[in-house]
N, C-alpha and C. Protein backbone atom coordinates (compact mmCIF):
# COMPACT_ATOMS: atom_id res chain seq x y z
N UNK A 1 0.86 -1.16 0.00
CA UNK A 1 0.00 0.00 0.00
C UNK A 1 0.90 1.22 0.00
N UNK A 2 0.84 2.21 -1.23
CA UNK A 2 1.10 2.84 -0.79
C UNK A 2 0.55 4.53 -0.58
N UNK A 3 1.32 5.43 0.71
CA UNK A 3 0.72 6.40 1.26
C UNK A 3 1.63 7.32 0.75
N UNK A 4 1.05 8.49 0.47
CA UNK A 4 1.65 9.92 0.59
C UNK A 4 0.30 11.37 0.78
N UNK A 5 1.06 12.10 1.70
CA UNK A 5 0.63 12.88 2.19
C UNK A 5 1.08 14.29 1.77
N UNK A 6 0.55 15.52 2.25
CA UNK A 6 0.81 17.47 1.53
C UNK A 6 1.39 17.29 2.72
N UNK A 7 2.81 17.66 2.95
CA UNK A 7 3.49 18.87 3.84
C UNK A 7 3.61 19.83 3.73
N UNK A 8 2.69 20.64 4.56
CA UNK A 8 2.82 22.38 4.55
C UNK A 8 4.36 22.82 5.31
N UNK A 9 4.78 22.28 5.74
CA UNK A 9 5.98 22.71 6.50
C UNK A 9 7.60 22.16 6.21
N UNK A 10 7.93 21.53 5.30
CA UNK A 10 9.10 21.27 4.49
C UNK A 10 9.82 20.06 5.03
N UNK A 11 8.92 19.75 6.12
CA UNK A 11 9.91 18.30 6.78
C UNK A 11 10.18 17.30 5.47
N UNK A 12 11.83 16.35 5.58
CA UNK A 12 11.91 15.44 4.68
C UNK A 12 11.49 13.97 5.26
N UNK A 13 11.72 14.44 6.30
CA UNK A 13 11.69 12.77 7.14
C UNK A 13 10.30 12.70 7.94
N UNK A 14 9.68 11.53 8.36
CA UNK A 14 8.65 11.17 8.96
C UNK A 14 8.91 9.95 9.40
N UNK A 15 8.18 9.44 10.59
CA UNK A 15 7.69 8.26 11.51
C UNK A 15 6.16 8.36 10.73
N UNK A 16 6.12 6.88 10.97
CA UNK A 16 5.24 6.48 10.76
C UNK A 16 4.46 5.01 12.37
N UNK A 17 3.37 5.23 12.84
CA UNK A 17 2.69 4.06 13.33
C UNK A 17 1.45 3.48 12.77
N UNK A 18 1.17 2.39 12.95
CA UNK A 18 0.29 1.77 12.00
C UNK A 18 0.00 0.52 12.47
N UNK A 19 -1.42 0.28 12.72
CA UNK A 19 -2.21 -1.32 12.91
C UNK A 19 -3.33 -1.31 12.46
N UNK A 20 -3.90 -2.74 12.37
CA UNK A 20 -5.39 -2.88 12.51
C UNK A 20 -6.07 -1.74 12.97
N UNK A 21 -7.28 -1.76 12.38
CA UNK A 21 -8.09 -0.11 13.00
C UNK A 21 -8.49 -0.94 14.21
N UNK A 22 -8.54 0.51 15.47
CA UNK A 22 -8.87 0.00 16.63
C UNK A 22 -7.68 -0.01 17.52
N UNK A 23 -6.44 -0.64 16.92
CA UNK A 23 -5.07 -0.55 18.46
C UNK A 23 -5.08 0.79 18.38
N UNK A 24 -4.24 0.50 19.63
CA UNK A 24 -3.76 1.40 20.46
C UNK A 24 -2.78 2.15 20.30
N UNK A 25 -2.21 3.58 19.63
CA UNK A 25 -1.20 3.36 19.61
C UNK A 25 0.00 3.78 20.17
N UNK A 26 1.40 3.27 20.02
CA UNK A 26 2.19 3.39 21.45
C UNK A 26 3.11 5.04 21.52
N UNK A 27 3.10 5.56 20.22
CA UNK A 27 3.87 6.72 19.94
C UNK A 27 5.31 6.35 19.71
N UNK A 28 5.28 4.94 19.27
CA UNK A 28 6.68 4.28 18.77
C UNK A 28 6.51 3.94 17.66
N UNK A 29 6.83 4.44 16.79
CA UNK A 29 7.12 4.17 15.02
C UNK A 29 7.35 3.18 14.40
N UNK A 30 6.10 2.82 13.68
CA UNK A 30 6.26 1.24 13.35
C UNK A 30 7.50 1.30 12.48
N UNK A 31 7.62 2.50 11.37
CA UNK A 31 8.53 2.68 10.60
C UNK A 31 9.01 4.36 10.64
N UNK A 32 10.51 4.56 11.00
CA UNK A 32 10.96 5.47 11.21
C UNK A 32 12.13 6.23 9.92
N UNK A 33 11.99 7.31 9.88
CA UNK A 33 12.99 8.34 9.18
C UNK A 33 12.48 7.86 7.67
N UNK A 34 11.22 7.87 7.53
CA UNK A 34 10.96 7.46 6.00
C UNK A 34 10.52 8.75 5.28
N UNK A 35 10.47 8.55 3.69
CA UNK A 35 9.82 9.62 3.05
C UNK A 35 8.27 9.84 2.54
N UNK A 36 8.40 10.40 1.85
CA UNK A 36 7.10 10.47 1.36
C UNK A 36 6.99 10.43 -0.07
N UNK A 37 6.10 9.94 -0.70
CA UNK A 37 5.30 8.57 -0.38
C UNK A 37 5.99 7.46 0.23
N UNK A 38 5.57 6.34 1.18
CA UNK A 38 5.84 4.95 1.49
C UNK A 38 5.30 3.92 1.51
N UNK A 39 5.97 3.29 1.38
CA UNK A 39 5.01 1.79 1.12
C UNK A 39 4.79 1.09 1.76
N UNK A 40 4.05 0.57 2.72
CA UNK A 40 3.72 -0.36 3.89
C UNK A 40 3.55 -2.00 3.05
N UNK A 41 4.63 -2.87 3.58
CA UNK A 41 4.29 -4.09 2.70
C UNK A 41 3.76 -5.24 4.04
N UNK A 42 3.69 -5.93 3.86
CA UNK A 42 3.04 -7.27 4.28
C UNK A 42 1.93 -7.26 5.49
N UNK A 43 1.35 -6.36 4.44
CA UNK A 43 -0.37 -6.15 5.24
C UNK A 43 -1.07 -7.27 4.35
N UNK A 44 -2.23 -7.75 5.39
CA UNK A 44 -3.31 -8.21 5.22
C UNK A 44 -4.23 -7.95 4.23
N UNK A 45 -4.46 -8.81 3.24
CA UNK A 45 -5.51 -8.52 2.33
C UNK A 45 -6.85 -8.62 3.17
N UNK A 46 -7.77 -7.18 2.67
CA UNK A 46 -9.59 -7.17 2.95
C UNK A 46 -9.34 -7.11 4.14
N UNK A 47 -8.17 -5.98 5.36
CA UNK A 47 -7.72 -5.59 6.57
C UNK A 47 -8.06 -4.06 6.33
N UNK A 48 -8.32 -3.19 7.14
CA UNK A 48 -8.58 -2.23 7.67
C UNK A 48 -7.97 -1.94 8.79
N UNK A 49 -6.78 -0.50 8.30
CA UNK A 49 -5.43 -0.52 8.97
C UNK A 49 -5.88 1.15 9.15
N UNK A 50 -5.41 1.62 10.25
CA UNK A 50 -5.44 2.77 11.12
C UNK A 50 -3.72 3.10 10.96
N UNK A 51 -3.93 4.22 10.41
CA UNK A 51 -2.21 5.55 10.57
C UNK A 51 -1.94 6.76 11.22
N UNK A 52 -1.10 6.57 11.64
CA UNK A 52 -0.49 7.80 12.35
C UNK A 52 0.85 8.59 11.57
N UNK A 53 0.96 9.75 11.56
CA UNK A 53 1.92 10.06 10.83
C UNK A 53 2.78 11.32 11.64
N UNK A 54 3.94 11.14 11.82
CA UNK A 54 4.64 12.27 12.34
C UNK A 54 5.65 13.07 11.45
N UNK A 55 6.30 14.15 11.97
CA UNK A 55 7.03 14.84 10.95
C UNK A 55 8.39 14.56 12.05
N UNK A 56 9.41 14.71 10.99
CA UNK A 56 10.95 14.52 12.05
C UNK A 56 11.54 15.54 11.26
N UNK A 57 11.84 16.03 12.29
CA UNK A 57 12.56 17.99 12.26
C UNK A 57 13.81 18.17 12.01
N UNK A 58 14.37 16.49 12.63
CA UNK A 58 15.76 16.86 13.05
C UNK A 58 16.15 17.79 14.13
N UNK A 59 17.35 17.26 14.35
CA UNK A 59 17.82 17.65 16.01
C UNK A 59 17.36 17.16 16.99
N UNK A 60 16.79 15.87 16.72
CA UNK A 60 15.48 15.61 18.05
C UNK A 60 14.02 16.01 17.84
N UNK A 61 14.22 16.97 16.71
CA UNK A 61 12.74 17.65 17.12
C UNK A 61 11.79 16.74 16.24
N UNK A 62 10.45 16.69 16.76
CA UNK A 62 9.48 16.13 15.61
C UNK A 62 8.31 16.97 16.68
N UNK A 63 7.39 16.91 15.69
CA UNK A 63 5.81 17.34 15.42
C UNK A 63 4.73 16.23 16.50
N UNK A 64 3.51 16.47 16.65
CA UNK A 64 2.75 16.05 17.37
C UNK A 64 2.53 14.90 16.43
N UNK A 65 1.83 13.63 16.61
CA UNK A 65 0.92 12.49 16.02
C UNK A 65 -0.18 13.22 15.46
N UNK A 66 -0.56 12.87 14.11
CA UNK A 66 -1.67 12.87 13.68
C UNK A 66 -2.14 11.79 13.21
N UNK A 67 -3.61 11.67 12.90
CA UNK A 67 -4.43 10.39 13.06
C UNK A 67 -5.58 10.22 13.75
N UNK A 68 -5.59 9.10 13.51
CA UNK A 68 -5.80 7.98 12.08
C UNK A 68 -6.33 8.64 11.75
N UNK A 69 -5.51 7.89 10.46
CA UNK A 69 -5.82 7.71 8.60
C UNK A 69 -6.21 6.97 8.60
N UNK A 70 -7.11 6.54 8.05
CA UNK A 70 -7.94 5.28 7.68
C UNK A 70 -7.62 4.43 6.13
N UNK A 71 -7.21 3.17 5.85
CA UNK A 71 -7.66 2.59 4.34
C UNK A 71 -7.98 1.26 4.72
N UNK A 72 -8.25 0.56 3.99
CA UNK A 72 -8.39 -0.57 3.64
C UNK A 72 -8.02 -1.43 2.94
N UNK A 73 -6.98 -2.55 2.45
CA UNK A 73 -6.91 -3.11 1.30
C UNK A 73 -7.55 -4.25 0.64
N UNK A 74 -7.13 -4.66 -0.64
CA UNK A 74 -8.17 -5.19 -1.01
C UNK A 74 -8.31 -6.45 -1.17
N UNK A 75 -9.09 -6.85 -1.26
CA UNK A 75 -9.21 -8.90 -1.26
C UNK A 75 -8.12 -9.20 -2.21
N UNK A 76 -7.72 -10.21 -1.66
CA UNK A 76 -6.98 -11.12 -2.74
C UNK A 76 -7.82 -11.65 -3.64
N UNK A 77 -6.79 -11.62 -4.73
CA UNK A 77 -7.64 -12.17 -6.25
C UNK A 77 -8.75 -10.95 -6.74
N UNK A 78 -8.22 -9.85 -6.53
CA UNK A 78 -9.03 -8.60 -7.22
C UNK A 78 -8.44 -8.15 -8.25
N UNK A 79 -8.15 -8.84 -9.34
CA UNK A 79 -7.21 -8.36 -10.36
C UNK A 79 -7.95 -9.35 -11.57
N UNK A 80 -8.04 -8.79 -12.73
CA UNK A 80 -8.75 -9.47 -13.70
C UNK A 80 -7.58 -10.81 -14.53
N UNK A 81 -6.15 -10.42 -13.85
CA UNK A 81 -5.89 -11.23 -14.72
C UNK A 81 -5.35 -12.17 -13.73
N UNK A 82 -5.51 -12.48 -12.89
CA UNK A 82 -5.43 -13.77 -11.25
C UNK A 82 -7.16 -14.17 -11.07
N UNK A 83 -8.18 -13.73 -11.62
CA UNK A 83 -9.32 -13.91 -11.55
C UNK A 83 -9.34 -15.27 -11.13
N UNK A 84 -9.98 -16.58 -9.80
CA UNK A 84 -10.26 -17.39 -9.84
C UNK A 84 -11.35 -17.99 -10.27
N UNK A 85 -11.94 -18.96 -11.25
CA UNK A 85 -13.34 -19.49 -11.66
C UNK A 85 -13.61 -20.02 -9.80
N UNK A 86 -15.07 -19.71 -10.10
CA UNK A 86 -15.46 -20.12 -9.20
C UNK A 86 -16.03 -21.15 -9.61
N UNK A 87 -16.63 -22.51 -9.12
CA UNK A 87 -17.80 -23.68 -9.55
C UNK A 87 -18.46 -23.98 -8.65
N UNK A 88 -19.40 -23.15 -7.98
CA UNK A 88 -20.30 -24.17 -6.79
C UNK A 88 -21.38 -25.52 -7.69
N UNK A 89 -21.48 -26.10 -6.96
CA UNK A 89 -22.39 -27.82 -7.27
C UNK A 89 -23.45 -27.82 -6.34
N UNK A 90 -24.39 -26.75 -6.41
CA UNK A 90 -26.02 -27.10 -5.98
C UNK A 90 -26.46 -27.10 -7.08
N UNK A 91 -28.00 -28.21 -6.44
CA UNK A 91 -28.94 -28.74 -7.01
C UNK A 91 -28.50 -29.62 -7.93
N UNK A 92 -27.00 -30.02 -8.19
CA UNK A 92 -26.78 -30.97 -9.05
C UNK A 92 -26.90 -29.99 -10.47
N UNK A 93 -25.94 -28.91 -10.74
CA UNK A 93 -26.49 -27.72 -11.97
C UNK A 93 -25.17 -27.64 -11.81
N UNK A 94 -24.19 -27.44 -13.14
CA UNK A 94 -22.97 -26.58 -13.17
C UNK A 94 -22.94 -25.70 -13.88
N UNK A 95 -22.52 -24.78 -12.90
CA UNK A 95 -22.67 -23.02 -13.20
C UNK A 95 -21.07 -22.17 -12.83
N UNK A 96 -20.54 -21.72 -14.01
CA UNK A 96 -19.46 -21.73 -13.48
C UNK A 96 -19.61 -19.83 -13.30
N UNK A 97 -18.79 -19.24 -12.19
CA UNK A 97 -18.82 -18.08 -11.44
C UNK A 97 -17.25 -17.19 -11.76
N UNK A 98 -17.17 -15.93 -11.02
CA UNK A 98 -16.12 -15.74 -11.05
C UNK A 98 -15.89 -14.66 -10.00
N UNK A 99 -14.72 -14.82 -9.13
CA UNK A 99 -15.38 -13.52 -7.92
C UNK A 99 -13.87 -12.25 -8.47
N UNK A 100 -14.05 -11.91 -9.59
CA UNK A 100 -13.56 -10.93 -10.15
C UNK A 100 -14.54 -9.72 -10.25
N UNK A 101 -13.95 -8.82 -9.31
CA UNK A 101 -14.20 -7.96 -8.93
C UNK A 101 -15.51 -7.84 -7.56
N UNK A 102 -15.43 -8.83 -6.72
CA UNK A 102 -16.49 -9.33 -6.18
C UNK A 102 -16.04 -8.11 -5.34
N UNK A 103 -17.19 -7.62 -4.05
CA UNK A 103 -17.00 -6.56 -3.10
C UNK A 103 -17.98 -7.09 -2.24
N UNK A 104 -19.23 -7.74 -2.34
CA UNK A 104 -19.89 -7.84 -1.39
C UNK A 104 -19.76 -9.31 -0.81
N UNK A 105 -20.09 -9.50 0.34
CA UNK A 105 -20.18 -10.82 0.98
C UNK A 105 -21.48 -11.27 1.82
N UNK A 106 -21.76 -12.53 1.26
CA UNK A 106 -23.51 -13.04 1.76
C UNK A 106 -23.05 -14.03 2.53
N UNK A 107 -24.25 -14.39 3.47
CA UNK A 107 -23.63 -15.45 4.27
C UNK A 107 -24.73 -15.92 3.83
């Protein structure tokens, strides 16, 4: 996934914290002295992840936490060309499916 954000104030460097929406978070940088844009890798597909973003001043200095940011990413197999056939077998009928581009979920 990746994030980038407007700096009104010229910082190069930023902290970053980041979980599941909902934690807590500790004001310890999941990922530190990064730029902008960044790329958060080995998130959870169809997860809903909460951000915090700080500015680093240098000298020690950094900026207050802001946050959450909110996104979401997206199901696996949302790409037309990884598309899986689907085949469910009720009623004894074959009907073949495809959950390309699927978004909703029925129980």
């Amino acid at each position: 996934m990746e994030l980038s954000w407007t700096d009104n104030a010229g910082a190069n460097l930023w902290n970053i914290e980041f979980g599941q929406t909902g934690f807590t978070p500790t004001g310890t940088p999941t990922n530190a002295g990064i730029t902008n844009p960044f790329i958060i890798t080995g998130l959870n597909p169809q997860t809903s992840y909460d951000v915090y973003l700080q500015a680093d001043c240098g000298n020690g200095d950094t900026s207050n936490w802001v946050g959450p940011f909110k996104f979401t990413t997206l199901p696996v197999n949302d790409t037309c060309a990884g598309a899986i056939p689907l085949t469910p077998d009720t009623d004894c009928n074959f009907v073949t499916y495809s959950n390309l581009g699927a978004r909703i979920r029925y129980s």
